[in-house]
Protein backbone atom coordinates (compact mmCIF):
# COMPACT_ATOMS: atom_id res chain seq x y z
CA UNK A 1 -14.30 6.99 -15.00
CA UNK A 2 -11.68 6.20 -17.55
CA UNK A 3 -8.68 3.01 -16.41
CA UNK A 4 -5.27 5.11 -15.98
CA UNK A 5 -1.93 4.19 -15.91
CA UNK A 6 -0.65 6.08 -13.31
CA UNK A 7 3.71 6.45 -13.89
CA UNK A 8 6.11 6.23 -10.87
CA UNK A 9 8.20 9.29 -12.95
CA UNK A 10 4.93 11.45 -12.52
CA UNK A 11 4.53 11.69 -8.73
CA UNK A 12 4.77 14.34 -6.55
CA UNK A 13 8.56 14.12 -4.37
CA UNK A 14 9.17 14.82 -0.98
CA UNK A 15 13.25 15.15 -0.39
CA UNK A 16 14.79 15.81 3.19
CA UNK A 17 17.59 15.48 4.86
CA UNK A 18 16.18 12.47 6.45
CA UNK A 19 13.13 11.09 4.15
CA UNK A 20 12.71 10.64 0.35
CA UNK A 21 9.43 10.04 -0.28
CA UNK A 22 7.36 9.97 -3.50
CA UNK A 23 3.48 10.86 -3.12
CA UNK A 24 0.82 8.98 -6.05
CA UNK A 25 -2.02 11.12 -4.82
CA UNK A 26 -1.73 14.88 -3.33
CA UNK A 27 -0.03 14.86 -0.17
CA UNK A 28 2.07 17.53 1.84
CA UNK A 29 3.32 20.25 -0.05
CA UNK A 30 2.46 18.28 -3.37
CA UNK A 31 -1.01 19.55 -4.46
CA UNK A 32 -2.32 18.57 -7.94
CA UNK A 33 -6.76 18.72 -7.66
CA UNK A 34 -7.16 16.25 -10.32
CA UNK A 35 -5.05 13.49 -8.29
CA UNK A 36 -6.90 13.47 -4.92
CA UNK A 37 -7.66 9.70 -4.52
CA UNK A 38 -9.46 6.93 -5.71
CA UNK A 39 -12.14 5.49 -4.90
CA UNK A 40 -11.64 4.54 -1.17
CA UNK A 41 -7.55 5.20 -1.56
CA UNK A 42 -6.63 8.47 -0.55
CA UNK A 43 -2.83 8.63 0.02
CA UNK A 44 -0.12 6.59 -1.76
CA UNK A 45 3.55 7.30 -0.61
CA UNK A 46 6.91 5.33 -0.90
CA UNK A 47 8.99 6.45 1.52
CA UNK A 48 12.73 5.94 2.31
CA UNK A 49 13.66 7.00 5.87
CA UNK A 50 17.39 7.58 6.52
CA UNK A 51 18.86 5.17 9.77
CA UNK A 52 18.39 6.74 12.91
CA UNK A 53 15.23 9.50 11.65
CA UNK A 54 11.72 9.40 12.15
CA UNK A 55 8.62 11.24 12.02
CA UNK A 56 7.74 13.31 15.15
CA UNK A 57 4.07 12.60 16.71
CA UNK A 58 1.60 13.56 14.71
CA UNK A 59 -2.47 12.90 14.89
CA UNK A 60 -4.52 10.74 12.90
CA UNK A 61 -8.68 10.19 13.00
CA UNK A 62 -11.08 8.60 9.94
CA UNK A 63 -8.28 6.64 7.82
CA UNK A 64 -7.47 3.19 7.72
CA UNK A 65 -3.50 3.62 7.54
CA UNK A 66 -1.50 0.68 6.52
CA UNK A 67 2.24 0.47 6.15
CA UNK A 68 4.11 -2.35 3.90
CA UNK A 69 7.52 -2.94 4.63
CA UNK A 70 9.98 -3.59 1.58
CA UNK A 71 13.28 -3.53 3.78
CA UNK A 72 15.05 -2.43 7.26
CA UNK A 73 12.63 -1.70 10.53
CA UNK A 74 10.44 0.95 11.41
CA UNK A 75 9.37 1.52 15.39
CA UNK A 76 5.93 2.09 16.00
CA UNK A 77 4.30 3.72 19.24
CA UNK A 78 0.89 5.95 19.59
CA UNK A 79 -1.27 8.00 22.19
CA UNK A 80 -3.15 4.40 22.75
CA UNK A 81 -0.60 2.37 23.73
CA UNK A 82 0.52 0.28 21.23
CA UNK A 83 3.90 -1.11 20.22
CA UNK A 84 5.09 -2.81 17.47
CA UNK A 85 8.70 -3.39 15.33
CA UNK A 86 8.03 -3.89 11.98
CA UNK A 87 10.75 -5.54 9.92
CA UNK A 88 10.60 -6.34 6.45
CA UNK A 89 7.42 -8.10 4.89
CA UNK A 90 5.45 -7.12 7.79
CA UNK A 91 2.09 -5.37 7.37
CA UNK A 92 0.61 -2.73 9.60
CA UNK A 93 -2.49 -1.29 9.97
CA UNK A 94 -3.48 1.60 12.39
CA UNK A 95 -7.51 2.66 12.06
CA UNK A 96 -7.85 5.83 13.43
CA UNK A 97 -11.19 6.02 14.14
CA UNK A 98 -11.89 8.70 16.52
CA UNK A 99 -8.43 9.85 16.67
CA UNK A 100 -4.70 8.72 17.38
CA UNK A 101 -1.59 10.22 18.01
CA UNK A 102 1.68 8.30 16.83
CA UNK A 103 5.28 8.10 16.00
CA UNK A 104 7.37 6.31 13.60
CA UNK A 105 11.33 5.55 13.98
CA UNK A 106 13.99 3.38 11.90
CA UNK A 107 15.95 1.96 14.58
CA UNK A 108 18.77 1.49 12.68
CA UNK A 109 21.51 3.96 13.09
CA UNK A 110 22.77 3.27 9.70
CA UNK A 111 20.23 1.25 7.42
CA UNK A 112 17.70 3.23 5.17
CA UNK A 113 13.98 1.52 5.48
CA UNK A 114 12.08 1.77 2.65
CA UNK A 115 8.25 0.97 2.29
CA UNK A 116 4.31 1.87 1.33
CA UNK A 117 2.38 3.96 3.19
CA UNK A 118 -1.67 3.58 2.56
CA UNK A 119 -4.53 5.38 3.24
CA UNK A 120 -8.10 3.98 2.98
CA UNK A 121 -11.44 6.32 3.62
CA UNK A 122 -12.88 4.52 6.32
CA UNK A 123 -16.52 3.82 7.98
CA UNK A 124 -15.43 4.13 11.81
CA UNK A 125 -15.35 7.58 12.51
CA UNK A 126 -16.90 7.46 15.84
CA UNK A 127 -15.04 4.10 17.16
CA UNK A 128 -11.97 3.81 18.96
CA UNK A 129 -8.72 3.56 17.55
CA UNK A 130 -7.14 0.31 16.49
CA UNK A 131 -3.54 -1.22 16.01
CA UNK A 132 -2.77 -4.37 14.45
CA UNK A 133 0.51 -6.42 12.98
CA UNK A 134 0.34 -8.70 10.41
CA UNK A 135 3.88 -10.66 10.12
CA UNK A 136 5.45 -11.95 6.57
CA UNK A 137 2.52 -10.90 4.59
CA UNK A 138 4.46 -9.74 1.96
CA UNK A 139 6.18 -13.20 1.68
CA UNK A 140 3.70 -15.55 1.27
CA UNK A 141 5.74 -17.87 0.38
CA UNK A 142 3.73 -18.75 -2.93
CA UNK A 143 3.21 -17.38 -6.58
CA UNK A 144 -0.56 -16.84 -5.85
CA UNK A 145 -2.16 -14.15 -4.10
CA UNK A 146 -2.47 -13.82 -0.46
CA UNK A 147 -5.36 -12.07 1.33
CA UNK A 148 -3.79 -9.76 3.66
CA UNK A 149 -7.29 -7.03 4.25
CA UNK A 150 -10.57 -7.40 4.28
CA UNK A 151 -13.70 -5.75 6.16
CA UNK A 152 -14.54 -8.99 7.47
CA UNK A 153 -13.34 -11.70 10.28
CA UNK A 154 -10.76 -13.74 7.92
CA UNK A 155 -7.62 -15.99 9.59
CA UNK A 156 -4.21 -14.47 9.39
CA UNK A 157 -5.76 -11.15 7.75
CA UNK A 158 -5.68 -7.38 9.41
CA UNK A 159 -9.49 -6.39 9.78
CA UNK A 160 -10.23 -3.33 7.97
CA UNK A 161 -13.12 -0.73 8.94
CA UNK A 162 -12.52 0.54 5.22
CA UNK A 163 -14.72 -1.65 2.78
CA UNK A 164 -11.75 -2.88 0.40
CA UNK A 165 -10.30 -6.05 0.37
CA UNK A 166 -6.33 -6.47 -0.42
CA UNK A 167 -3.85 -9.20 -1.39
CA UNK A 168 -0.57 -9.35 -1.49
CA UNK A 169 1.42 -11.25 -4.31
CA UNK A 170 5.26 -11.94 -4.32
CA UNK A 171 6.91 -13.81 -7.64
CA UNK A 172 9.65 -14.31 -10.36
CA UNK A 173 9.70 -14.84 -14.25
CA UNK A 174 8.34 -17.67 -15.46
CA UNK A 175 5.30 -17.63 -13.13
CA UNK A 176 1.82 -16.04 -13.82
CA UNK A 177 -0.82 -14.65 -11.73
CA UNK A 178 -4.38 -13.09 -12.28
CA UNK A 179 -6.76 -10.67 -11.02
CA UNK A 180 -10.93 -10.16 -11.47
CA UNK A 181 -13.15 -8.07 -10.69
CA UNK A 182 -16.69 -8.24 -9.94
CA UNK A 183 -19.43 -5.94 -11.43
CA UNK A 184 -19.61 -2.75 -9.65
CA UNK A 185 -16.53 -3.06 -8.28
CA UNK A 186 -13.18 -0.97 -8.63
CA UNK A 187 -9.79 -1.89 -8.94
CA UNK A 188 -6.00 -1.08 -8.25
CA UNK A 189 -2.92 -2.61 -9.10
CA UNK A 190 0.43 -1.31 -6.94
CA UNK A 191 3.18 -2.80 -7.70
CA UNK A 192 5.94 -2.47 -4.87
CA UNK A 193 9.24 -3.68 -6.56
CA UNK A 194 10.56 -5.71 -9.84
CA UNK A 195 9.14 -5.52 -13.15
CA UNK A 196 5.70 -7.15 -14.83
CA UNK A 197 4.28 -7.47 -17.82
CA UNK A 198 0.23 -7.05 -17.73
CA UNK A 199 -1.81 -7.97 -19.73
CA UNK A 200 -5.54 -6.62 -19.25
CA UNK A 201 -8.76 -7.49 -20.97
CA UNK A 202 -9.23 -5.66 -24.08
CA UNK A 203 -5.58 -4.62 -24.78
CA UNK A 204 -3.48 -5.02 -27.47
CA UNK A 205 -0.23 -5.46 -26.00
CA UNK A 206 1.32 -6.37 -22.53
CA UNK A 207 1.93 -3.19 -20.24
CA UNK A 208 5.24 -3.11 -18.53
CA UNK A 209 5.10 -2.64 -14.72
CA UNK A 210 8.05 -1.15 -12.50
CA UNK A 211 8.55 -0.64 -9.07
CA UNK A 212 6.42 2.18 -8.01
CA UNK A 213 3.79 2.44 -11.37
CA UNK A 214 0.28 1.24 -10.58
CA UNK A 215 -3.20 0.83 -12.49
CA UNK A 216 -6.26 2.22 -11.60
CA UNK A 217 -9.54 0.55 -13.22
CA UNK A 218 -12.70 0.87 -13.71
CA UNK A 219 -13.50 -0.44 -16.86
CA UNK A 220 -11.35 -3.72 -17.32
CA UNK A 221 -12.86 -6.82 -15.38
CA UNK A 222 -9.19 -9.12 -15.61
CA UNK A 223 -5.97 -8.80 -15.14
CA UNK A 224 -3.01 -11.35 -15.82
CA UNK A 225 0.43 -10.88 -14.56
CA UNK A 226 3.94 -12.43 -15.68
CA UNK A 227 6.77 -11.18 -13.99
CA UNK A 228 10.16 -10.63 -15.63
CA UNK A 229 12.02 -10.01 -12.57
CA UNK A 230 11.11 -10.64 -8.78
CA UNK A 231 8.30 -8.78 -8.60
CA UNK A 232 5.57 -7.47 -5.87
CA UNK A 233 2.63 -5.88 -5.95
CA UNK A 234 -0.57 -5.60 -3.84
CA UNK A 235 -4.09 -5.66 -5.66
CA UNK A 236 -6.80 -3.65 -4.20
CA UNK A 237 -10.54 -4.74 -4.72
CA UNK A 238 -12.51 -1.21 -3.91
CA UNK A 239 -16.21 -0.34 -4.03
């Protein structure tokens, strides 16, 4: 399984009157076999919601489903009860488990919210649905990386039933940040917004990261980061 640069200019595009959304991985109406996932990562979308829209119930059962928030709000509510307003930098994570039915809504009658939508492969199938918030974790308020996931009991983390760990990382130029892997394990590097130069074991030269591109490894063990703009990205540790 080969590492793969995968570009922001070669997803799939959903384009509505009330939702632009671009899809990394097959989704919807865009179908391409040979990008079905990876690893535990199944769906990949940026989405930009128009103020005032939202996506009409719809069910849910097996994924992890987690939903960074780059900028405006987003209204969640679902068949179990749960509530939340997400505003930007928050985290959410719905596991489906055994099935959920939910909504999403951008309150705003006039302010576009943009942000990631995830979707992990997860090990719950038979458990009961779960919601949970995770505030600011896309701010954390340092150049180094924040744990935001993990399939453990960790403090001010969202608990996955997926087994992947994720952290979040939020910096500008002149700052540097790097990511390992372990033997046997996978990785993925999203970034979210800004621009970074990567470097990764074995490589010539420094890749150049924008808003929307990603890496997908299997191969390269380290990864070192120096952002030429504010930059974000999340960095997902997969078996």
């Amino acid at each position: 399984m080969a590492d793969v640069f995968h570009d922001r200019h070669a997803r799939g595009r959903t384009r509505t009157g009330w939702l632009n959304a671009h899809h990394t991985f097959s989704f919807g109406s865009f179908n391409d076999p040979t990008r079905m996932g990876f690893r535990a990562l199944r769906v990949i979308n940026e989405d930009v919601i128009t103020g005032g829209s939202w996506f009409p119930e719809h069910a849910h059962d097996h994924f992890d489903i987690l939903t960074f928030m780059l900028a405006g709000t987003l209204a969640h509510s679902d068949s179990a009860g749960h509530r939340g307003l997400l505003h930007a930098g928050d985290v959410q994570c719905i596991s489906a488990g055994s099935g959920i039915r939910h909504t999403e809504r951008n309150p705003s009658p006039d302010m576009p919210t943009h942000l990631f939508q995830i979707w992990l492969h997860a090990d719950a199938d038979k458990a009961p649905p779960r919601y949970q918030l995770l505030r600011g974790a896309l701010d954390p308020g340092s150049p180094e990386p924040r744990l935001i996931a993990d399939p453990g009991e960790q403090d001010d983390a969202l608990r996955l039933r997926a087994p992947v760990r994720i952290w979040a990382s939020r910096a500008g130029p002149g700052t540097q940040c790097a990511h390992a892997l372990a033997p046997g394990r996978f990785g993925w590097l999203q970034l979210l917004e800004g621009v970074v130069e990567v470097d990764a074991q074995a490589q010539a030269t420094a890749l150049e990261l924008r808003g929307g591109d990603a890496l997908q490894l299997s191969t390269v063990r380290h990864l070192t980061l120096r952002p030429t703009t504010a930059a974000a990205w999340l960095w997902f540790d997969l078996p």
